[in-house]
Each structure stands twice: as structure tokens, then as C-alpha cells.
C-alpha atoms as a PDB file:
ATOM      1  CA  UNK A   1      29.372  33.075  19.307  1.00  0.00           C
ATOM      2  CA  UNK A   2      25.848  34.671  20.545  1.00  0.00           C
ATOM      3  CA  UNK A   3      27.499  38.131  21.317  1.00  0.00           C
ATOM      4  CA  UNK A   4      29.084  37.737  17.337  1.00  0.00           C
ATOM      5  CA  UNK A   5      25.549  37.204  16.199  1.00  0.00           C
ATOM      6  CA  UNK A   6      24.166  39.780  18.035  1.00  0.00           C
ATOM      7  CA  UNK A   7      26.750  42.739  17.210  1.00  0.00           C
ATOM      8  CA  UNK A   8      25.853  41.729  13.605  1.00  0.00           C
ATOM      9  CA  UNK A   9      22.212  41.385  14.231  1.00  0.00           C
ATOM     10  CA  UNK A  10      22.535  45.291  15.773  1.00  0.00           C
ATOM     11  CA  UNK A  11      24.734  46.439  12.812  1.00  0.00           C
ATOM     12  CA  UNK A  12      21.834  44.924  10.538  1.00  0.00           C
ATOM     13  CA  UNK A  13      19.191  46.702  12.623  1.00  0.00           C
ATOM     14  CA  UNK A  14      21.525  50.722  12.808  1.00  0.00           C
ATOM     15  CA  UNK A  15      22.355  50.216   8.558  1.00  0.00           C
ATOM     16  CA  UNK A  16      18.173  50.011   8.159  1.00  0.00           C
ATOM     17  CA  UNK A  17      17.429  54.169   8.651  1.00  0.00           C
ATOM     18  CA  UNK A  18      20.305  54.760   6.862  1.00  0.00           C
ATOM     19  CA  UNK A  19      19.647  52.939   3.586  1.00  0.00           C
ATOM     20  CA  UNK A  20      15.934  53.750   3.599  1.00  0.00           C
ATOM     21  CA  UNK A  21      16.688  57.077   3.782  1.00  0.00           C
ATOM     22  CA  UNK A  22      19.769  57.201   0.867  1.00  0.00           C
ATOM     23  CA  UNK A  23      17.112  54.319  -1.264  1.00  0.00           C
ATOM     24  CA  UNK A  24      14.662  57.251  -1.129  1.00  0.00           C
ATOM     25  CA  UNK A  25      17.001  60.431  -1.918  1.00  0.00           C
ATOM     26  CA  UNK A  26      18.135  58.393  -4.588  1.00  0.00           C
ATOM     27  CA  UNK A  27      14.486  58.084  -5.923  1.00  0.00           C
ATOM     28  CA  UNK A  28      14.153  61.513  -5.729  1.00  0.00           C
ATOM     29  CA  UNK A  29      11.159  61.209  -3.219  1.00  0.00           C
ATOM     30  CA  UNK A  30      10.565  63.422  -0.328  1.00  0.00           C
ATOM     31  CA  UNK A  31       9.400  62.238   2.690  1.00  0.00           C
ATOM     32  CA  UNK A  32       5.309  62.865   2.201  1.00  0.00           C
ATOM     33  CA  UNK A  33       5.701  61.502  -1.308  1.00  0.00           C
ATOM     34  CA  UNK A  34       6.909  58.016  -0.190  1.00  0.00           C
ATOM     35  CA  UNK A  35       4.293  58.119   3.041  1.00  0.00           C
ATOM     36  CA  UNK A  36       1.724  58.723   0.233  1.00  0.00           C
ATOM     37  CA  UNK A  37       2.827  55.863  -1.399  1.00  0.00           C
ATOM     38  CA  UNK A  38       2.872  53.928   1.399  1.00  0.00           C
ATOM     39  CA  UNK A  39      -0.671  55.598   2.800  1.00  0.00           C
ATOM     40  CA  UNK A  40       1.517  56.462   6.273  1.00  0.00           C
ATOM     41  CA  UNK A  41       2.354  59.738   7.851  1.00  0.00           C
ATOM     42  CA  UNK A  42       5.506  61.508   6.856  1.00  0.00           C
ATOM     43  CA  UNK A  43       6.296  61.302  10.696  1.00  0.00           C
ATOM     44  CA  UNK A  44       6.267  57.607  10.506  1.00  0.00           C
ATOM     45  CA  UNK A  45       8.797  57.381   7.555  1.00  0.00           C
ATOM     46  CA  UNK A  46      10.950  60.362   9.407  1.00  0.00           C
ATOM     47  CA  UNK A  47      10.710  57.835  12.189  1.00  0.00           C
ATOM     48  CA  UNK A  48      12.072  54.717  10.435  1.00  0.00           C
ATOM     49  CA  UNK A  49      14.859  57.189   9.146  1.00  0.00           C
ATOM     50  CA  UNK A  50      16.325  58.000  11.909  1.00  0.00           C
ATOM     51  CA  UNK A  51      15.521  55.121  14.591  1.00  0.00           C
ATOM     52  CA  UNK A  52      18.943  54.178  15.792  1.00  0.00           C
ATOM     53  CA  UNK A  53      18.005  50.250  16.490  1.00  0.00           C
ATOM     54  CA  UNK A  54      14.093  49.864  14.862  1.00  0.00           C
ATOM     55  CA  UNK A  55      13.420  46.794  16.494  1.00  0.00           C
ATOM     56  CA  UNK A  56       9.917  47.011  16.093  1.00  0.00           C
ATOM     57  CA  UNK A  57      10.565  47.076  12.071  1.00  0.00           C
ATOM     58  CA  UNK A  58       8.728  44.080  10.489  1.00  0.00           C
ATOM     59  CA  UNK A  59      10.060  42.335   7.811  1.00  0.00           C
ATOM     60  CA  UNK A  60       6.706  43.096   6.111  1.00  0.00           C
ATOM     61  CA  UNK A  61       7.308  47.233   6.370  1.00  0.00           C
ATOM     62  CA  UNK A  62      11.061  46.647   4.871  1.00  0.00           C
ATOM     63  CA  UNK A  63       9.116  44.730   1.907  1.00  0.00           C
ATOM     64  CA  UNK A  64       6.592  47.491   1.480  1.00  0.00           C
ATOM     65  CA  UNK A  65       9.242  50.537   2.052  1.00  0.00           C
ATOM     66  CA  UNK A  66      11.620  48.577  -0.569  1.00  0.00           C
ATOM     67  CA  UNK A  67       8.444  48.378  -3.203  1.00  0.00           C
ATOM     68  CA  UNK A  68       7.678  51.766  -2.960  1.00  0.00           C
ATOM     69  CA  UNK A  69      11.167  52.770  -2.991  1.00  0.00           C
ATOM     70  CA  UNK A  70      12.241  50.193  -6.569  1.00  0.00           C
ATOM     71  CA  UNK A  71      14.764  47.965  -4.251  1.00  0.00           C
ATOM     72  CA  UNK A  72      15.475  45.116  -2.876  1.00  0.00           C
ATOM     73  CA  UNK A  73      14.413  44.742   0.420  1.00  0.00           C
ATOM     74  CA  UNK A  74      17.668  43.523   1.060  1.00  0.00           C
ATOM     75  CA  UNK A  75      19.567  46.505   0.167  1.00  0.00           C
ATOM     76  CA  UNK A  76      17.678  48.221   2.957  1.00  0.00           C
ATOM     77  CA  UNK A  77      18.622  45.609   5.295  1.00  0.00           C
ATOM     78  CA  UNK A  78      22.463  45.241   4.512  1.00  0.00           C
ATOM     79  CA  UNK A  79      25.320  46.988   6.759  1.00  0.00           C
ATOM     80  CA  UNK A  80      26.855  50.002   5.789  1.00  0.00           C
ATOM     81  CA  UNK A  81      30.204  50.341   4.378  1.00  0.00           C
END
């Protein structure tokens, strides 16, 4: 049961770069526009974009990222597919 939980906890974690980084093409925002929205570096957003397993990813950035971005912080959060 904990190695179930913990494949899907890792699936949750890999889908996060992914959908921050379609949530943001599909805004139409580059990079350095959402970091200025965010008042971060554009390395730090290429950096949640293409982390592989962003464990150190608070719930509070998702909420912030998702803000800036018009989502739902869960749609940056969901699996792929």
C-alpha cells in the first residue's frame, strides 16, 4: 500500500514542471514575464519547469505560480495523461 502511495505521490510530483510549463504557454507568457509577475528570476521558473521530482516545491509556490498563471492550483498538481 505505501509503495502505491508513493508511485502516485512521485507521478504527482514529475506532472508539476510539465503543467506549469503548458499553464504558462497557454497564457501566452514567456518565462521573464511570469518571473515578473511572480518578482523571481526567470532561472527559478526555468527551474520549476524542468525539475524532474521538485520536492522542495511548497504548496504555497504552486498557489502563487497557479495565480499568476489564471489556474487552479490543482491543475498544476494533477498527473499527466
Amino acid at each position: 500500500m505505501s509503495y502505491i502511495l508513493a508511485a502516485n505521490m512521485g507521478e504527482l510530483r514529475d506532472s508539476i514542471p510539465v503543467n506549469i510549463k503548458k499553464a504558462r504557454n497557454a497564457a501566452k507568457l514567456t518565462q521573464d514575464a511570469l518571473g515578473e509577475k511572480l518578482k523571481v528570476t526567470r532561472g527559478f521558473i526555468s527551474k520549476l519547469e524542468r525539475e524532474k521530482n521538485p520536492e522542495n516545491i511548497t504548496v504555497e509556490t504552486i498557489e502563487k505560480v497557479a495565480a499568476a498563471l489564471g489556474v487552479n492550483a490543482f491543475d498544476l498538481v494533477k498527473p499527466k495523461g
